[in-house]
C-alpha atoms as a PDB file:
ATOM      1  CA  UNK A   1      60.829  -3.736 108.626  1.00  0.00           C
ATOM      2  CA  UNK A   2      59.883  -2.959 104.823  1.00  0.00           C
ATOM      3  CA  UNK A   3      56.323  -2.700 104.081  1.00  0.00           C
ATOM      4  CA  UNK A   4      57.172  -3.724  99.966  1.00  0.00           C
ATOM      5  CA  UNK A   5      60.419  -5.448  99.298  1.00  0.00           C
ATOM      6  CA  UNK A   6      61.324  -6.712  95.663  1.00  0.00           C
ATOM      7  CA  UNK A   7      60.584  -9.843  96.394  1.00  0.00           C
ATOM      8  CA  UNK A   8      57.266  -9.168  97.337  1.00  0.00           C
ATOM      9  CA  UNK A   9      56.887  -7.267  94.277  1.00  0.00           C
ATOM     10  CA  UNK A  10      58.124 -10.322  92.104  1.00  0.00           C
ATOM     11  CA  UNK A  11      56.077 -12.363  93.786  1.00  0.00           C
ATOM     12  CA  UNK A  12      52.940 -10.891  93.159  1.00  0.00           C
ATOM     13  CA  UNK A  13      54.004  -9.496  89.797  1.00  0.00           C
ATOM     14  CA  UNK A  14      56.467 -12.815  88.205  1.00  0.00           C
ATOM     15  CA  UNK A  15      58.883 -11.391  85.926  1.00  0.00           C
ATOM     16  CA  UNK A  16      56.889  -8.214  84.399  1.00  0.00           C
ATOM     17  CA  UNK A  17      58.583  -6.439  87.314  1.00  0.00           C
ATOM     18  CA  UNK A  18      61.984  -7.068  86.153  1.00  0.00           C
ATOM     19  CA  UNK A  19      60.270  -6.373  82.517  1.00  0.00           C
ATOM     20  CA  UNK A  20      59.053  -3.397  83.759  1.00  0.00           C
ATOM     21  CA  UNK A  21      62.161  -2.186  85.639  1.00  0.00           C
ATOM     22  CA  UNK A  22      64.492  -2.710  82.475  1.00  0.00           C
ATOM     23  CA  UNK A  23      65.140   0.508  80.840  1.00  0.00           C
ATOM     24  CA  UNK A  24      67.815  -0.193  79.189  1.00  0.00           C
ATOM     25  CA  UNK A  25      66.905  -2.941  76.890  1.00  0.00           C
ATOM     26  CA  UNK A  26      69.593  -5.837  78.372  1.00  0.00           C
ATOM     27  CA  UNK A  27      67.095  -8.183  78.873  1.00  0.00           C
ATOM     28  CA  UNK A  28      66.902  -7.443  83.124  1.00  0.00           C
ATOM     29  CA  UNK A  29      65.910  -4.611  86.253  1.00  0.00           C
ATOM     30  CA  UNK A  30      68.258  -1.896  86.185  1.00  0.00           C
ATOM     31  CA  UNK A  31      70.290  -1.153  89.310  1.00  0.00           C
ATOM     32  CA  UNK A  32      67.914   0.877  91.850  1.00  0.00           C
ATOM     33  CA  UNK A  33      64.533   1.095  89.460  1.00  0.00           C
ATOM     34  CA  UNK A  34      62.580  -1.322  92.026  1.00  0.00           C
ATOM     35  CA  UNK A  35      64.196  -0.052  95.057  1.00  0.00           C
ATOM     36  CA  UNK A  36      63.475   3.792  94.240  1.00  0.00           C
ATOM     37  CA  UNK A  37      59.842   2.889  93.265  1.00  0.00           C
ATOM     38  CA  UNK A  38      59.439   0.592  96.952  1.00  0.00           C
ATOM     39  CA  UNK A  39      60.963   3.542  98.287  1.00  0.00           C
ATOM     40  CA  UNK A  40      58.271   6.193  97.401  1.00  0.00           C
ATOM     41  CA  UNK A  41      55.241   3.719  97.876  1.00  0.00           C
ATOM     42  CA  UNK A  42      56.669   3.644 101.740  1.00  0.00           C
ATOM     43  CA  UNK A  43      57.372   7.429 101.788  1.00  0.00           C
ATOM     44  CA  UNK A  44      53.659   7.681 100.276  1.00  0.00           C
ATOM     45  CA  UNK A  45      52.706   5.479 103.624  1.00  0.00           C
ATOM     46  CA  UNK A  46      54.442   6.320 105.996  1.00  0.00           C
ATOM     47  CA  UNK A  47      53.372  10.136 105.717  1.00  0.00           C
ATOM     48  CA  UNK A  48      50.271   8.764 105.343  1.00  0.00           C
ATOM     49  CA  UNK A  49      50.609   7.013 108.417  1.00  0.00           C
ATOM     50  CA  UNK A  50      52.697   9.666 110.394  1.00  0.00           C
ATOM     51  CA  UNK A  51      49.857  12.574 109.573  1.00  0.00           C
ATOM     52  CA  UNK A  52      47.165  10.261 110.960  1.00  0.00           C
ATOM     53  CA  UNK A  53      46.387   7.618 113.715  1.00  0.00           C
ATOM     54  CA  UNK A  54      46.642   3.490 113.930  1.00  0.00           C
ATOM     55  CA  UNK A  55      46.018   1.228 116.682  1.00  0.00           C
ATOM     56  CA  UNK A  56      45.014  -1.803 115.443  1.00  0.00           C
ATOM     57  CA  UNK A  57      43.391   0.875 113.260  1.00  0.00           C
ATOM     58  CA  UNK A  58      44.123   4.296 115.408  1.00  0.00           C
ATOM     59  CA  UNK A  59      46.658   5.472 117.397  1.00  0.00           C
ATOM     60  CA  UNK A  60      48.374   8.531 117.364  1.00  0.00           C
ATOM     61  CA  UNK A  61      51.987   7.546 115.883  1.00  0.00           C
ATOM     62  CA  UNK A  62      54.544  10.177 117.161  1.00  0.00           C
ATOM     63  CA  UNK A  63      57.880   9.973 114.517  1.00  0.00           C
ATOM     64  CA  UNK A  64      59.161   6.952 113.704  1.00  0.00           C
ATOM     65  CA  UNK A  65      56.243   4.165 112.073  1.00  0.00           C
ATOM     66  CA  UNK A  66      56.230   0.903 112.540  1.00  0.00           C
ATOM     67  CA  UNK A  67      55.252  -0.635 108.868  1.00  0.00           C
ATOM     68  CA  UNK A  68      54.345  -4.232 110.793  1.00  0.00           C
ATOM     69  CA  UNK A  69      51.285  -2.418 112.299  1.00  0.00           C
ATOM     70  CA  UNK A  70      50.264  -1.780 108.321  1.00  0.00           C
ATOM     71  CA  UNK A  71      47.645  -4.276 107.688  1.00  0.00           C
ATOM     72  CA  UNK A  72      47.786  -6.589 104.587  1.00  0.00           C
ATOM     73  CA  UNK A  73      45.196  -4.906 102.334  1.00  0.00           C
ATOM     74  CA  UNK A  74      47.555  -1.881 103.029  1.00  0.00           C
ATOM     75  CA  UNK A  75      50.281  -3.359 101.726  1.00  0.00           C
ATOM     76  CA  UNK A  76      49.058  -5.028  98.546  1.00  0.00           C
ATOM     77  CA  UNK A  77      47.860  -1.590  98.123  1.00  0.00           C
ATOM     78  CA  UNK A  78      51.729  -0.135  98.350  1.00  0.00           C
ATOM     79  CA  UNK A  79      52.990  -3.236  96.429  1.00  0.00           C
ATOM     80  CA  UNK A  80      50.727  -2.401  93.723  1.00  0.00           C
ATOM     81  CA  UNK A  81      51.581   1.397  93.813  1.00  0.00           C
ATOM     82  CA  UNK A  82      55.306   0.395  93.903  1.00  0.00           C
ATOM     83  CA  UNK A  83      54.634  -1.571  90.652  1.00  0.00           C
ATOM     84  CA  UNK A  84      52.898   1.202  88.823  1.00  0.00           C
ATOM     85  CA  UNK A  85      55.793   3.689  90.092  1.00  0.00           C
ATOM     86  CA  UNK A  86      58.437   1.251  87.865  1.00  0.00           C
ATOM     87  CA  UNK A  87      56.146   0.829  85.395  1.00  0.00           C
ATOM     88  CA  UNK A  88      54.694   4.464  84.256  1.00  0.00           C
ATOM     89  CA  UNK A  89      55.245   6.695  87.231  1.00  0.00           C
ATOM     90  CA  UNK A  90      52.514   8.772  85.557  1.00  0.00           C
ATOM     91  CA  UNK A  91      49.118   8.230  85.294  1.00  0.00           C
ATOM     92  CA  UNK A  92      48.731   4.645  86.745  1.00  0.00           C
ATOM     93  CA  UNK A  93      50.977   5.589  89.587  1.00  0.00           C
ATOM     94  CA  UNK A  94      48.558   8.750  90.419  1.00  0.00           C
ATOM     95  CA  UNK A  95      45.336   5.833  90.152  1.00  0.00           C
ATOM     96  CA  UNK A  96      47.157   3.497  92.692  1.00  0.00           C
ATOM     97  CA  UNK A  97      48.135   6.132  95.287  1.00  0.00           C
ATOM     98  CA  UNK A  98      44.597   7.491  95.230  1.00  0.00           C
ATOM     99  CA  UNK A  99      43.611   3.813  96.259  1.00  0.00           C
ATOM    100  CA  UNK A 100      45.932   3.526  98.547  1.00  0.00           C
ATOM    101  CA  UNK A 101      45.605   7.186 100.055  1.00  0.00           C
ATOM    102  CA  UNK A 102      41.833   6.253 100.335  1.00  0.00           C
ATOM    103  CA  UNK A 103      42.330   2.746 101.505  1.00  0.00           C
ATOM    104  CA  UNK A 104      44.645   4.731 104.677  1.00  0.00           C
ATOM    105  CA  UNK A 105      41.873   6.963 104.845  1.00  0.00           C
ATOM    106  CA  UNK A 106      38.928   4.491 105.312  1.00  0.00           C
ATOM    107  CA  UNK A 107      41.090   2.446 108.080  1.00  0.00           C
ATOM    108  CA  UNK A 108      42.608   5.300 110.393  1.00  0.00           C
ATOM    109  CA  UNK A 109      39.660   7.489 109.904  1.00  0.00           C
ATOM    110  CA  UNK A 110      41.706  10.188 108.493  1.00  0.00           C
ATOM    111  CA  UNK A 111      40.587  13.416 106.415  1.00  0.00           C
END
């Protein structure tokens, strides 16, 4: 189970994702822009996730995460971070994943 998918991103975003996502000019997303962005939001999580501890909030996850145990705050966090990644993946990008590093942090207790 994805934590982000596109359409979560183009729901929350409407069409500045697609916008965003075109870089070459044709008027829509370019092949794989959205999907590589969702795909390091999750990677950014799931370490995350994998380093520290949820049960409800905390328990020690072993290898493989289950993203359904990701509460929603967690994952409007990650949709947001996925967004900045297509947009800038500079400095906006480094802004969201400190929110959603510290969001991870605050729930799991982790440091």
């Amino acid at each position: 189970m994805a934590i982000v998918t596109p359409d979560d991103l183009r729901d929350r975003f409407g069409p500045e994702i697609d916008r965003l996502a075109d870089r070459n000019g044709d008027g829509s997303a370019d092949a794989g822009v959205i999907e590589a962005a969702i795909a390091d939001a999750e990677a950014e999580v799931t370490a995350v996730i994998g380093l520290t501890a949820l049960l409800s909030g905390c328990v020690a996850s072993g290898g493989a995460i289950d993203p359904a145990i990701c509460a929603s705050p967690v994952e409007t966090l990650a949709r947001d971070h996925a967004r900045a990644l297509v947009a800038d993946g500079g400095p906006t990008a480094v802004v969201s994943g400190r929110r959603l590093l510290g969001a991870l942090k605050a729930g799991c207790g982790w440091r």
